[in-house]
Protein backbone atom coordinates (compact mmCIF):
# COMPACT_ATOMS: atom_id res chain seq x y z
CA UNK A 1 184.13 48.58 71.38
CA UNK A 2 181.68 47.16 68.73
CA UNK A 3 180.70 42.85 69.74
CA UNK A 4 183.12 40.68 68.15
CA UNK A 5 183.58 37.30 67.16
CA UNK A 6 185.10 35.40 69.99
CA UNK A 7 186.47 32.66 67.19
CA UNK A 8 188.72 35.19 66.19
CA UNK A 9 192.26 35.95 67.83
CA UNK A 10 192.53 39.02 70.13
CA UNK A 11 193.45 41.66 67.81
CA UNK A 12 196.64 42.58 69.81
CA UNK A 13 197.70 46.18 69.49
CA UNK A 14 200.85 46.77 67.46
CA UNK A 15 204.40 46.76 69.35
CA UNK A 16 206.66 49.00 68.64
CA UNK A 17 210.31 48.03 67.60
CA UNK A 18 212.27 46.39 70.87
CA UNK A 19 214.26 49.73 71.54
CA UNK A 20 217.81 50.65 71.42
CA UNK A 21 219.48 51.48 74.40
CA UNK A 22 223.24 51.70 75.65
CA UNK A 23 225.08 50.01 78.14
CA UNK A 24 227.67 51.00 80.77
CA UNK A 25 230.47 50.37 78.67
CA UNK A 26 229.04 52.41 75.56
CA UNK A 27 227.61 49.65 73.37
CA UNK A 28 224.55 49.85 71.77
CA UNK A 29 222.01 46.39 72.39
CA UNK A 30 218.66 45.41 72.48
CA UNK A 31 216.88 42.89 75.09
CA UNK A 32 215.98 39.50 74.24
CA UNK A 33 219.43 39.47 71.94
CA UNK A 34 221.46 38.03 75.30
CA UNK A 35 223.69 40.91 75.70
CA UNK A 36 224.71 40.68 79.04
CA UNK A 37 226.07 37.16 78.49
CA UNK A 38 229.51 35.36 78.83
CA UNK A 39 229.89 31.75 77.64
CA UNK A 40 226.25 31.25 76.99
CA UNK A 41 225.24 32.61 80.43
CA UNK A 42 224.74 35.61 81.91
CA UNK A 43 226.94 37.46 83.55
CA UNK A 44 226.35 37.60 87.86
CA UNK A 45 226.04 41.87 87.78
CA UNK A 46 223.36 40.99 85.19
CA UNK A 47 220.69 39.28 88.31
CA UNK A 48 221.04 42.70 89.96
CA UNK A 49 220.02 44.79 87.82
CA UNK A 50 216.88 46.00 86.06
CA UNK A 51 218.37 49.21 83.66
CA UNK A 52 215.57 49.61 81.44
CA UNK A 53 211.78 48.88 82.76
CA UNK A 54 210.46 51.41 80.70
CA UNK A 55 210.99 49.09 77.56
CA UNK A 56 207.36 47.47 79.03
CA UNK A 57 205.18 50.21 79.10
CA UNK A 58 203.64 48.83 75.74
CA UNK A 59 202.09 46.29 78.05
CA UNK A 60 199.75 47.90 80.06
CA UNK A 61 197.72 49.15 76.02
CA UNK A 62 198.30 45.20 75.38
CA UNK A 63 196.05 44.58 78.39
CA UNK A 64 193.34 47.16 78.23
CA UNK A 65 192.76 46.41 74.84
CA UNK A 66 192.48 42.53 76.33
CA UNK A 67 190.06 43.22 78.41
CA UNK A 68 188.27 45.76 75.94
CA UNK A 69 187.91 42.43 73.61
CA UNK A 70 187.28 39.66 76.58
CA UNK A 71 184.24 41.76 77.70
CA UNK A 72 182.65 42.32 74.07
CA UNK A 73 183.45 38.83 72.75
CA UNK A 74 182.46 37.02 76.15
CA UNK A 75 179.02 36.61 78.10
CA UNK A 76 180.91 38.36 81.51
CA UNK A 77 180.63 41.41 83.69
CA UNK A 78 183.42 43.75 84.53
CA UNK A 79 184.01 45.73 87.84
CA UNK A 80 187.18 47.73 88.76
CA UNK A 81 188.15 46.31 91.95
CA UNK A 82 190.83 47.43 94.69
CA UNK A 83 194.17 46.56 93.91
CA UNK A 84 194.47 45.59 97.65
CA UNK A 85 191.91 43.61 98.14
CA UNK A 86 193.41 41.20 95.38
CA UNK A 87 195.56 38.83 96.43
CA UNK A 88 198.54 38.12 98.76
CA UNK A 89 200.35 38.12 95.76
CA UNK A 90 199.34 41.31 94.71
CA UNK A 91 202.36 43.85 94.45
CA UNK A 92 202.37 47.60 96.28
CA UNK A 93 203.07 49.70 93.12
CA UNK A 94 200.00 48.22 91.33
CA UNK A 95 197.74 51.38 89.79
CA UNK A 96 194.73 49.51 88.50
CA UNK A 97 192.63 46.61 89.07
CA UNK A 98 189.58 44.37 86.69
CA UNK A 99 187.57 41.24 87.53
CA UNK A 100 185.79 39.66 84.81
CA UNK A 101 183.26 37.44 86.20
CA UNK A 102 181.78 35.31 83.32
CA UNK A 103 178.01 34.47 83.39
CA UNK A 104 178.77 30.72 83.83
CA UNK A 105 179.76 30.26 87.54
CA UNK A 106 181.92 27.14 86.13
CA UNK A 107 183.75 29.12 84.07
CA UNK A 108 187.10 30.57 85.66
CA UNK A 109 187.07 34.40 87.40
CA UNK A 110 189.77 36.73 86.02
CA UNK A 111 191.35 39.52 87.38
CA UNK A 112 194.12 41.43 85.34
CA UNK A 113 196.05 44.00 87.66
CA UNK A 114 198.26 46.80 86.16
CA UNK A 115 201.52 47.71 87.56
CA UNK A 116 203.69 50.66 87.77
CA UNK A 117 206.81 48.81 87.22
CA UNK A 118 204.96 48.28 84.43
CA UNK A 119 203.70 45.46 84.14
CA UNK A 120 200.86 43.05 84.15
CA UNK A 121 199.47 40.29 86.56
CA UNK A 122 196.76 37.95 86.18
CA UNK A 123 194.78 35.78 88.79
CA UNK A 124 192.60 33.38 87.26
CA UNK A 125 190.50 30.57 89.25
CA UNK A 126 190.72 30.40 92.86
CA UNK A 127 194.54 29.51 93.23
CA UNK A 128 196.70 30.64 89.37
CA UNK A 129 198.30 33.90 89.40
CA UNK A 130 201.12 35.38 86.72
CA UNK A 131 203.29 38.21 85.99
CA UNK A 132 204.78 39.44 82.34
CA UNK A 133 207.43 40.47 82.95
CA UNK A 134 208.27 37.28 84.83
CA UNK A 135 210.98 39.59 86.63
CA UNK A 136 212.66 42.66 84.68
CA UNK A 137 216.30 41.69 85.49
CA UNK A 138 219.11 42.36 83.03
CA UNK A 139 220.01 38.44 82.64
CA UNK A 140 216.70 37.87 82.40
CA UNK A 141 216.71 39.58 79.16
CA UNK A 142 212.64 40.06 78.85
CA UNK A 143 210.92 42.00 76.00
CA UNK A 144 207.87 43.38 75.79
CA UNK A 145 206.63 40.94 72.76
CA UNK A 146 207.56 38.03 74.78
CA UNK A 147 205.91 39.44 77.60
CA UNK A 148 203.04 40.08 75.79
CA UNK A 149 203.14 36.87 73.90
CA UNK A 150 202.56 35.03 77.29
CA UNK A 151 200.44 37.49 78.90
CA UNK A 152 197.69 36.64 75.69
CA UNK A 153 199.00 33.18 75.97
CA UNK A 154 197.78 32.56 79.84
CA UNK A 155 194.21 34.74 79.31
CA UNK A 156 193.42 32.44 76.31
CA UNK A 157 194.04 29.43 77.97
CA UNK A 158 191.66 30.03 80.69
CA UNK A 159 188.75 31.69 78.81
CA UNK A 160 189.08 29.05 76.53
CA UNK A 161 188.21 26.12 79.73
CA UNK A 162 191.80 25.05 79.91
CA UNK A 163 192.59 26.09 83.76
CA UNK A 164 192.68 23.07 86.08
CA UNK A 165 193.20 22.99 89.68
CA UNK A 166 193.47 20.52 92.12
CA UNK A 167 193.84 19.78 95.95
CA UNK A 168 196.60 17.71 96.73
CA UNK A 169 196.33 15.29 99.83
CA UNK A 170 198.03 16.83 101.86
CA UNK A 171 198.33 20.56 100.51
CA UNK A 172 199.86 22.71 99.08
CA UNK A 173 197.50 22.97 96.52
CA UNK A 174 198.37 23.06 92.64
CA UNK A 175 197.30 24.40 89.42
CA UNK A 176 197.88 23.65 85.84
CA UNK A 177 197.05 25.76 82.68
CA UNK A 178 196.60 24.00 79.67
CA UNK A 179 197.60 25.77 76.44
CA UNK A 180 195.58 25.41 72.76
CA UNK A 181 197.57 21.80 71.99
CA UNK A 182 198.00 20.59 75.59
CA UNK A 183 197.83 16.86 76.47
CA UNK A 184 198.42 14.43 79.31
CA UNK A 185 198.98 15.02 83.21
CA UNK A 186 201.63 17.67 84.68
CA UNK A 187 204.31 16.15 85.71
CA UNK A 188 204.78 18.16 89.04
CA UNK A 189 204.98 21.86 90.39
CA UNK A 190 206.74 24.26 88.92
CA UNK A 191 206.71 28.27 87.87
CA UNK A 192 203.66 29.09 85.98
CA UNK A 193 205.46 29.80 82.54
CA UNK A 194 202.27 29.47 79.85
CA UNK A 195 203.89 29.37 75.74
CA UNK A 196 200.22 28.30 74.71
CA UNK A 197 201.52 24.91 73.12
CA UNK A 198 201.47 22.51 76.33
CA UNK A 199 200.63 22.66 79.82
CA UNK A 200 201.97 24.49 82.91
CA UNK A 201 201.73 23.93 86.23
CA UNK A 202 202.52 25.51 89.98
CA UNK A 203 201.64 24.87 93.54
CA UNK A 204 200.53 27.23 96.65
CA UNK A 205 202.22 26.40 99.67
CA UNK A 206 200.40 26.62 103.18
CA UNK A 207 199.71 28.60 104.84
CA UNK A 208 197.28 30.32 102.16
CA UNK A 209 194.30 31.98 103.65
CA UNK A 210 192.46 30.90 100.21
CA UNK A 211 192.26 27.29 100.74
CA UNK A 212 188.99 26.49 102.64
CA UNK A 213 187.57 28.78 99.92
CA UNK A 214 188.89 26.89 96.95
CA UNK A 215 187.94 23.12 98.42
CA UNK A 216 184.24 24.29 98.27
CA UNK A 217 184.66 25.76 94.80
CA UNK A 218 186.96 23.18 93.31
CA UNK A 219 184.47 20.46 94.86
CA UNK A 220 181.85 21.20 92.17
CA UNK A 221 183.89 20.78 88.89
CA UNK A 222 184.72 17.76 87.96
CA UNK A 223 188.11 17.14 87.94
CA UNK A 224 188.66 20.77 88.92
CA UNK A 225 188.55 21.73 85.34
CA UNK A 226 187.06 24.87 84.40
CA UNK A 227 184.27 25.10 81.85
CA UNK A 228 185.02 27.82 78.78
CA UNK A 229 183.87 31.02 78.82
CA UNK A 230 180.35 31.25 77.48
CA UNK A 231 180.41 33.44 74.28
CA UNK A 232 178.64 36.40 74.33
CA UNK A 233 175.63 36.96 71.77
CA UNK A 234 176.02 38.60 69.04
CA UNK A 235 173.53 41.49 68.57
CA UNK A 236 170.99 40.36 65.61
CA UNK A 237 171.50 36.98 66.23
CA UNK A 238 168.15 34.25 65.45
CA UNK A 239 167.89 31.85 67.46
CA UNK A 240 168.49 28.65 66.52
């Protein structure tokens, strides 16, 4: 892939149509339309079941092409990694693993994993971590564009210096992402759920093996805020 600009939006590839499938009873649906609902909430056989995981396998092109555009448009390097070696959180059908390491130690680390599910999970920082699909389950009702919506979402937020993290006193530790218009503190943990129009937060309990490692790290940035990802330059360029 040719350099890019990085001050213009990941060129996300095309999605097709949400599909069509049919349910037990015979009835046609699509996700995301709330289906398998009764009086505004879903029904209990609905938390049980994931019918149609398939309908994300247009998120694993969504995140190559990702990282296709993070490593033109920014100053990092790229190294497949072992899947295992990732994280506690890491899942045991996952089929590919990247770490983007940008050139500024300040900025955030981010590895995007690839799952057979399929799915996607991200691990940004020393402590953030997220999934699209969030979990797959028919009262869930998750579609691949709002999967992919967040996935884009929680990568833009970090390359663009808006991870924080923090050690609380005493642990666990937490972790807020701050989205393209966020403002003002977090008001506490909760599931990492990133729209890209306000912050997010979440908390690691203890024990977590990762914590001695992220009080040195988080000990150098001030305010545990992560710098932006230093733009890569553009071939041609004159110096200024």
């Amino acid at each position: 892939m040719p350099p890019v600009d990085a001050g213009v939006p990941f060129p996300r590839p095309a999605l097709p149509e949400e599909p069509w499938f049919v349910d037990a009873d015979g009835a046609r649906f699509r996700y995301g339309t709330a289906h398998f609902e009764e009086d505004g909430r879903p029904v209990d056989a609905a938390y049980s079941r994931s019918s149609h995981p398939e309908r994300f396998a247009p998120l694993h092109e969504v995140a190559d092409r990702l990282v296709e555009w993070l490593v033109s448009a920014y100053d990092v390097g790229i190294a497949e990694i072992d899947a295992a070696d990732v994280a506690e959180q890491a899942p045991a059908d996952a089929v590919r693993a990247v770490r983007l390491t940008p050139s500024d130690p300040d900025a955030a680390p981010l590895i995007v994993l690839w799952t057979a599910y399929p799915g996607v999970m991200v691990f940004a920082g020393t402590m953030l971590w997220t999934a699209v699909p969030h979990c797959g389950c028919d009262a869930c009702d998750e579609t691949a564009t709002r999967s992919a919506d967040e996935l884009e979402s929680t990568v833009t937020a970090v390359v663009r210096g808006g991870l924080t993290e923090w050690l609380r006193h005493p642990p666990p530790a937490a972790q807020a992402l701050i989205g393209e218009r966020g403002r003002g503190e977090p008001p506490g943990p909760g599931r990492l759920l990133v729209d890209g129009s306000g912050w997010s937060c979440g908390s690691v309990a203890e024990p977590w093996a990762g914590l001695d490692a992220a009080k040195d790290v988080l000990g150098r940035l001030p305010g545990g805020r992560w710098r932006p990802w230093p733009v890569r330059p553009r071939t041609g360029a004159q110096p200024g």
